[in-house]
N, C-alpha and C. Protein backbone atom coordinates (compact mmCIF):
# COMPACT_ATOMS: atom_id res chain seq x y z
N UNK A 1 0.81 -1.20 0.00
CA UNK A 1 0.00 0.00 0.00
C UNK A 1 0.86 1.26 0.00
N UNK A 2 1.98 1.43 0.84
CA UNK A 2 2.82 2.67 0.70
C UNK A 2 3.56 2.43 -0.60
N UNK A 3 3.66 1.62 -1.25
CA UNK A 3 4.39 1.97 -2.39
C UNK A 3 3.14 2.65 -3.76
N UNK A 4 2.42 2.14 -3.39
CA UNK A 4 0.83 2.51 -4.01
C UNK A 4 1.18 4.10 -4.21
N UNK A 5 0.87 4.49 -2.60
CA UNK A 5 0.58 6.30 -2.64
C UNK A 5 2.20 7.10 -2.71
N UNK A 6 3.37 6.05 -2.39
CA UNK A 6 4.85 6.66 -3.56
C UNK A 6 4.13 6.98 -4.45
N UNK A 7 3.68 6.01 -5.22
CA UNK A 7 3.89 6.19 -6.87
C UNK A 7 3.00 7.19 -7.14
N UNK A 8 1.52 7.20 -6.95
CA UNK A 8 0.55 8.51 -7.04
C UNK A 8 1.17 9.86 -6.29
N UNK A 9 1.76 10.20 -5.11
CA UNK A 9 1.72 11.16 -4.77
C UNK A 9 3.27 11.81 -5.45
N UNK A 10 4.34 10.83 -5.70
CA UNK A 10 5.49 11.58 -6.43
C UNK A 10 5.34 12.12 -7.48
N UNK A 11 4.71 11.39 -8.60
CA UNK A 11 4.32 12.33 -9.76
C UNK A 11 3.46 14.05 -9.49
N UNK A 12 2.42 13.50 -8.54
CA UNK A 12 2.05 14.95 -8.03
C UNK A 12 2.63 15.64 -7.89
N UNK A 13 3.51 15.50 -6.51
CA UNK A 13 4.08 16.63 -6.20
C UNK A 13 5.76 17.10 -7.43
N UNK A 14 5.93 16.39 -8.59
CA UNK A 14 7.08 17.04 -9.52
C UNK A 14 5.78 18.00 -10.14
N UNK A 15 4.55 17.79 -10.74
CA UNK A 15 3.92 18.40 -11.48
C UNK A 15 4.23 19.78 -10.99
N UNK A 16 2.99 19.16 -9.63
CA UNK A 16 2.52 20.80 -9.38
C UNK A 16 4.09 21.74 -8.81
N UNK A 17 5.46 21.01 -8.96
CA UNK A 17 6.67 21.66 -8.62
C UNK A 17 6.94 22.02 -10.27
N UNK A 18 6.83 21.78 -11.21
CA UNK A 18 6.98 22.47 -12.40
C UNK A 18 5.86 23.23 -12.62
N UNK A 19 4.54 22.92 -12.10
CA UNK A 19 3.85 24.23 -12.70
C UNK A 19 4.09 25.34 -11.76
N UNK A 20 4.63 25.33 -10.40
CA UNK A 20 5.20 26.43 -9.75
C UNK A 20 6.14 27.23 -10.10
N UNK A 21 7.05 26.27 -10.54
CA UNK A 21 8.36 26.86 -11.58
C UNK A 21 7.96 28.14 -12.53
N UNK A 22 7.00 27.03 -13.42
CA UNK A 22 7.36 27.69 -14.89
C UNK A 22 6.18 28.95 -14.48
N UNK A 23 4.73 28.95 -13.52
CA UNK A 23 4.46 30.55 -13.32
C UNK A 23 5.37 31.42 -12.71
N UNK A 24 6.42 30.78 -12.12
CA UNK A 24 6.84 32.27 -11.19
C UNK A 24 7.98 32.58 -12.33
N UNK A 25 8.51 31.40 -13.58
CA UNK A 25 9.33 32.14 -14.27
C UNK A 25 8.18 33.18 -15.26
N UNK A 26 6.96 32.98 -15.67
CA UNK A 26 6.32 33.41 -16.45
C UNK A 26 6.07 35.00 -15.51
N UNK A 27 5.57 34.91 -14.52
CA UNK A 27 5.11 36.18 -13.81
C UNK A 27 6.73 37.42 -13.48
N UNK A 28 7.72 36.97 -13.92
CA UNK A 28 9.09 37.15 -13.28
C UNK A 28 9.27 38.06 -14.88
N UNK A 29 8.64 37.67 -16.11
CA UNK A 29 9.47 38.03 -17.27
C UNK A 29 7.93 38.96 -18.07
N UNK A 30 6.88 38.52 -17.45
CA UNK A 30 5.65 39.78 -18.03
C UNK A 30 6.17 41.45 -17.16
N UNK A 31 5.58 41.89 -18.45
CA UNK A 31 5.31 43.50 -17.49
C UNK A 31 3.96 44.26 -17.33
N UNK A 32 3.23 43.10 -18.03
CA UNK A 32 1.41 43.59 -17.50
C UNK A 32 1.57 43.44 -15.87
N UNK A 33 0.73 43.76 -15.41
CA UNK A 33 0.62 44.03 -14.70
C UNK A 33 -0.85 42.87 -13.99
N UNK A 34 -1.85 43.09 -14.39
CA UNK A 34 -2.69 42.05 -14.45
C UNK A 34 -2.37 40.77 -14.86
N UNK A 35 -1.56 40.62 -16.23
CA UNK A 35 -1.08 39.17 -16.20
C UNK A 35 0.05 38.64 -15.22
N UNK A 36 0.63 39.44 -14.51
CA UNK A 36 1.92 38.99 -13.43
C UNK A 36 0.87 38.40 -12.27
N UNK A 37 -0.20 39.29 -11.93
CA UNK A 37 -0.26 39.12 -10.67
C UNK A 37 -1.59 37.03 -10.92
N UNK A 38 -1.82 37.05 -12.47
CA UNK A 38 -2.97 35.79 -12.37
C UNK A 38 -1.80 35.08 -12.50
N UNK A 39 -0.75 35.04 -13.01
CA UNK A 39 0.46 33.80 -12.95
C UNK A 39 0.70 34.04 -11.23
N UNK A 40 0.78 34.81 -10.63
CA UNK A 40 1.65 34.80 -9.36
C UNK A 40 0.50 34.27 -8.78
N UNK A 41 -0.92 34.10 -8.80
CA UNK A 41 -1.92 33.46 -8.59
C UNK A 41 -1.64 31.82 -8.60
N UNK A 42 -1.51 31.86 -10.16
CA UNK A 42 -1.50 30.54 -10.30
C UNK A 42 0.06 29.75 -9.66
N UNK A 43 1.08 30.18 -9.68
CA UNK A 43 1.97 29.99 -8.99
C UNK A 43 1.56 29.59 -7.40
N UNK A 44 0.52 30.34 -6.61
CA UNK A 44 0.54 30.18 -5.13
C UNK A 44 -0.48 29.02 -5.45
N UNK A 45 -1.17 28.71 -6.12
CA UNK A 45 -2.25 27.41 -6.19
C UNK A 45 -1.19 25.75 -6.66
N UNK A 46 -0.24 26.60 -7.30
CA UNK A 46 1.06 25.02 -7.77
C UNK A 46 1.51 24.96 -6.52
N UNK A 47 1.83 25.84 -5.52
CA UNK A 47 2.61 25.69 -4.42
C UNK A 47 1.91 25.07 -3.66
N UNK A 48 0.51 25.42 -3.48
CA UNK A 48 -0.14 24.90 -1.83
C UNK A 48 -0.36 23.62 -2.70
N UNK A 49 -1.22 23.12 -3.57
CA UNK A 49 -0.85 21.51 -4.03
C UNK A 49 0.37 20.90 -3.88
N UNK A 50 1.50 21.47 -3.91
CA UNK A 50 2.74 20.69 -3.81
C UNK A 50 2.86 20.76 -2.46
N UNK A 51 2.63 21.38 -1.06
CA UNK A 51 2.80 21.31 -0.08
C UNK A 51 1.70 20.77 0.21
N UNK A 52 0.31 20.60 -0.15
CA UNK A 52 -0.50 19.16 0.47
C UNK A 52 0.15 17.74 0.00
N UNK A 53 0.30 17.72 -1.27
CA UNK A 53 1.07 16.20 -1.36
C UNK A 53 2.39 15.93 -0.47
N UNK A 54 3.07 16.79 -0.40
CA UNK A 54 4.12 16.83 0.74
C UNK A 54 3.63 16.52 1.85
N UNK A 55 2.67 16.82 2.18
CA UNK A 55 2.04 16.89 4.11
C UNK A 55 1.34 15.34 3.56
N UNK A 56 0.81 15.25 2.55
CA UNK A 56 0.05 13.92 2.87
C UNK A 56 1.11 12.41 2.70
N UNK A 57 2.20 13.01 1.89
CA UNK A 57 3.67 12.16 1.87
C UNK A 57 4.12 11.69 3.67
N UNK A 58 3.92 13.13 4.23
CA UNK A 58 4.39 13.16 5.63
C UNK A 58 3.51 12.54 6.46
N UNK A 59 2.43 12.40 6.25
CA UNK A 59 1.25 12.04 7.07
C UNK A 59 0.88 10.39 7.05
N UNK A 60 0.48 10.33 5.63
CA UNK A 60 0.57 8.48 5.63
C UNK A 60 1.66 7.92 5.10
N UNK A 61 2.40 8.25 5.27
CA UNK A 61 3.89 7.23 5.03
C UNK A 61 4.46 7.22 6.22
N UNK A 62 3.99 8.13 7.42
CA UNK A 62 4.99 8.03 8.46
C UNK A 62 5.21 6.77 9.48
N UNK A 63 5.54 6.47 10.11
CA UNK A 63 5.78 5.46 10.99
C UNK A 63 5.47 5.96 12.53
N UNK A 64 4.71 6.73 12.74
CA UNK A 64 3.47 7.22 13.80
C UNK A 64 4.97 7.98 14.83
N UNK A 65 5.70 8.96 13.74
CA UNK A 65 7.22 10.07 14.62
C UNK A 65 6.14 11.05 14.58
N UNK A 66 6.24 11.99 15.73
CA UNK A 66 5.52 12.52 16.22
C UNK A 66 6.04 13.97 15.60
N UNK A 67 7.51 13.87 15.36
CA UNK A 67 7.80 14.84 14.41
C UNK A 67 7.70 14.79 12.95
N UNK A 68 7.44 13.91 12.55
CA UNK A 68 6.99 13.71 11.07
C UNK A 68 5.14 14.12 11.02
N UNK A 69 4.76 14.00 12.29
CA UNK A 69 2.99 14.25 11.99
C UNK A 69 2.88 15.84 12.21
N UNK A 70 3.68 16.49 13.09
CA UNK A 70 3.58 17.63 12.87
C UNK A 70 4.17 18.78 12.07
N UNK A 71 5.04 17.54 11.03
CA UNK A 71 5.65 18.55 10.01
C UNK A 71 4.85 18.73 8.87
N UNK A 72 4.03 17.31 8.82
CA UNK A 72 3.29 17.30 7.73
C UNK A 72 1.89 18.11 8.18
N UNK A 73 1.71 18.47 9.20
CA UNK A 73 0.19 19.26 9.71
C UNK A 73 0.41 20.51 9.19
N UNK A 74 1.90 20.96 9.68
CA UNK A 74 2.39 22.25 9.35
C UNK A 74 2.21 22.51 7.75
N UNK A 75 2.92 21.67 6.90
CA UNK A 75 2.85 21.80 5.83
C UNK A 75 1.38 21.75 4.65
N UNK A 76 0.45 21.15 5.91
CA UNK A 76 -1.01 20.83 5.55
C UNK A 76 -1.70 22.28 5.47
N UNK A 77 -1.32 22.57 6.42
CA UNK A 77 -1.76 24.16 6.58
C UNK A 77 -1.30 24.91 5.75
N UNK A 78 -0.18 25.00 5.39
CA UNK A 78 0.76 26.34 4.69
C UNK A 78 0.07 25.48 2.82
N UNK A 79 0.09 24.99 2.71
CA UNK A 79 -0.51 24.37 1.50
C UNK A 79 -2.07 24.77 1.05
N UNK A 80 -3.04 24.63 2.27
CA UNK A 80 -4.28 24.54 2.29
C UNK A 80 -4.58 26.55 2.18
N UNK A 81 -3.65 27.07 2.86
CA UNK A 81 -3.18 28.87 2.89
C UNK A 81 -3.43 29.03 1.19
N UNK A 82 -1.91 28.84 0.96
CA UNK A 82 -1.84 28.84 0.13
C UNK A 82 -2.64 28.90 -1.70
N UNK A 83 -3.46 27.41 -1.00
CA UNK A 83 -4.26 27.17 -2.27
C UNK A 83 -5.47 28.35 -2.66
N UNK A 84 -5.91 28.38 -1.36
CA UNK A 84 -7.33 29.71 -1.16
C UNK A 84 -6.65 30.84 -1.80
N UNK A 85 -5.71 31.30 -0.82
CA UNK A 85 -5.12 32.53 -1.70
C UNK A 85 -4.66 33.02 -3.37
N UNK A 86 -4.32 31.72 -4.21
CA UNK A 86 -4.17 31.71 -4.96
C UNK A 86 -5.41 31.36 -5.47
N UNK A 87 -6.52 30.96 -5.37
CA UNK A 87 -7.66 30.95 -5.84
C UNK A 87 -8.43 32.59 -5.83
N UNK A 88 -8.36 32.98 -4.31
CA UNK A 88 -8.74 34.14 -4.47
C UNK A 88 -7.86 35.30 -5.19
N UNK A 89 -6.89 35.20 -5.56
CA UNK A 89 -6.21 36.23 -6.31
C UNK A 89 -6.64 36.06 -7.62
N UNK A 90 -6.54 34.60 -8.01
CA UNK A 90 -6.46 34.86 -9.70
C UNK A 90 -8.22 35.33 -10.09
N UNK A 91 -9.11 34.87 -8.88
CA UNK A 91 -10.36 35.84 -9.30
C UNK A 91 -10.49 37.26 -9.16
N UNK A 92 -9.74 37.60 -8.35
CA UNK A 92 -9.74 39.20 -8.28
C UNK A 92 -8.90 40.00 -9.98
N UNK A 93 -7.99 39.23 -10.19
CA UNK A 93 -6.72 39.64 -11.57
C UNK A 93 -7.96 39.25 -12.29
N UNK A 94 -8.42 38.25 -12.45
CA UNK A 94 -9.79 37.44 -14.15
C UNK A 94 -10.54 38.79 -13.98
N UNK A 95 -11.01 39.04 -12.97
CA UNK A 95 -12.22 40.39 -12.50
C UNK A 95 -11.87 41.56 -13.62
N UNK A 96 -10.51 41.89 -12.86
CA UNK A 96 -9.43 43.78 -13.52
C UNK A 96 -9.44 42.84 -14.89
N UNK A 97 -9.09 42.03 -15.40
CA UNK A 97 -9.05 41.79 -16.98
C UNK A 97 -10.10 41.73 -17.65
N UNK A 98 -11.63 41.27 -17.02
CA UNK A 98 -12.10 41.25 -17.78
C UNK A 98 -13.02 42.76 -17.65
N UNK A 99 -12.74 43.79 -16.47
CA UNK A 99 -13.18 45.19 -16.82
C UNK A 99 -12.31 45.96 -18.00
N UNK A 100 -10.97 45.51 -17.67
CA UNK A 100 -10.17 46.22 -18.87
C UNK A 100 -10.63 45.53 -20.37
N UNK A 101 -11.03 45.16 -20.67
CA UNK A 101 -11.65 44.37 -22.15
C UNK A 101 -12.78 45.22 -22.58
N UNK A 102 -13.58 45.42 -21.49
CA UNK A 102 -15.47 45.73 -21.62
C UNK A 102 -15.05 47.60 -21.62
């Protein structure tokens, strides 16, 4: 069974670590202004997915270390932050883009 959720959760967490990558290189090299801030959006939504698969790496793979359950809680949190915020940003940036259009 732990080699099971290896194999599902490693591919996860390289993804959503390249789609973190390649927005913060994308938001790093625009000079809109609206398009920086929906990549830097989407960037904080690659991050908190890659820090839940991390926390859930930490969580059921552990061997019941009491410092491994609260690294992965920690990281459960800063992930779960994360994801909202980047949800709520890139609707606020979609919002300013689609007034600047109309």
């Amino acid at each position: 069974m732990n080699e099971l959720i290896q194999w599902v959760l490693a591919p996860c967490i390289l993804i959503s670590l390249m789609g973190s990558v390649w927005f913060s290189i994308k938001s790093r090299r625009t000079t809109d202004v609206k398009w920086k801030g929906i990549c830097s959006a989407r960037m904080n939504m690659s991050m908190g997915a890659m820090l839940i698969f991390i926390a859930a790496v930490q969580l059921l793979l552990s061997n019941e270390s009491t410092l491994r359950i609260v690294i992965g809680a920690i990281f459960l949190i800063i992930g779960v932050f994360n994801l909202f915020a980047g949800i709520r940003n890139q609707g606020y940036y979609q919002r300013l883009k689609e007034q600047q259009r109309q």
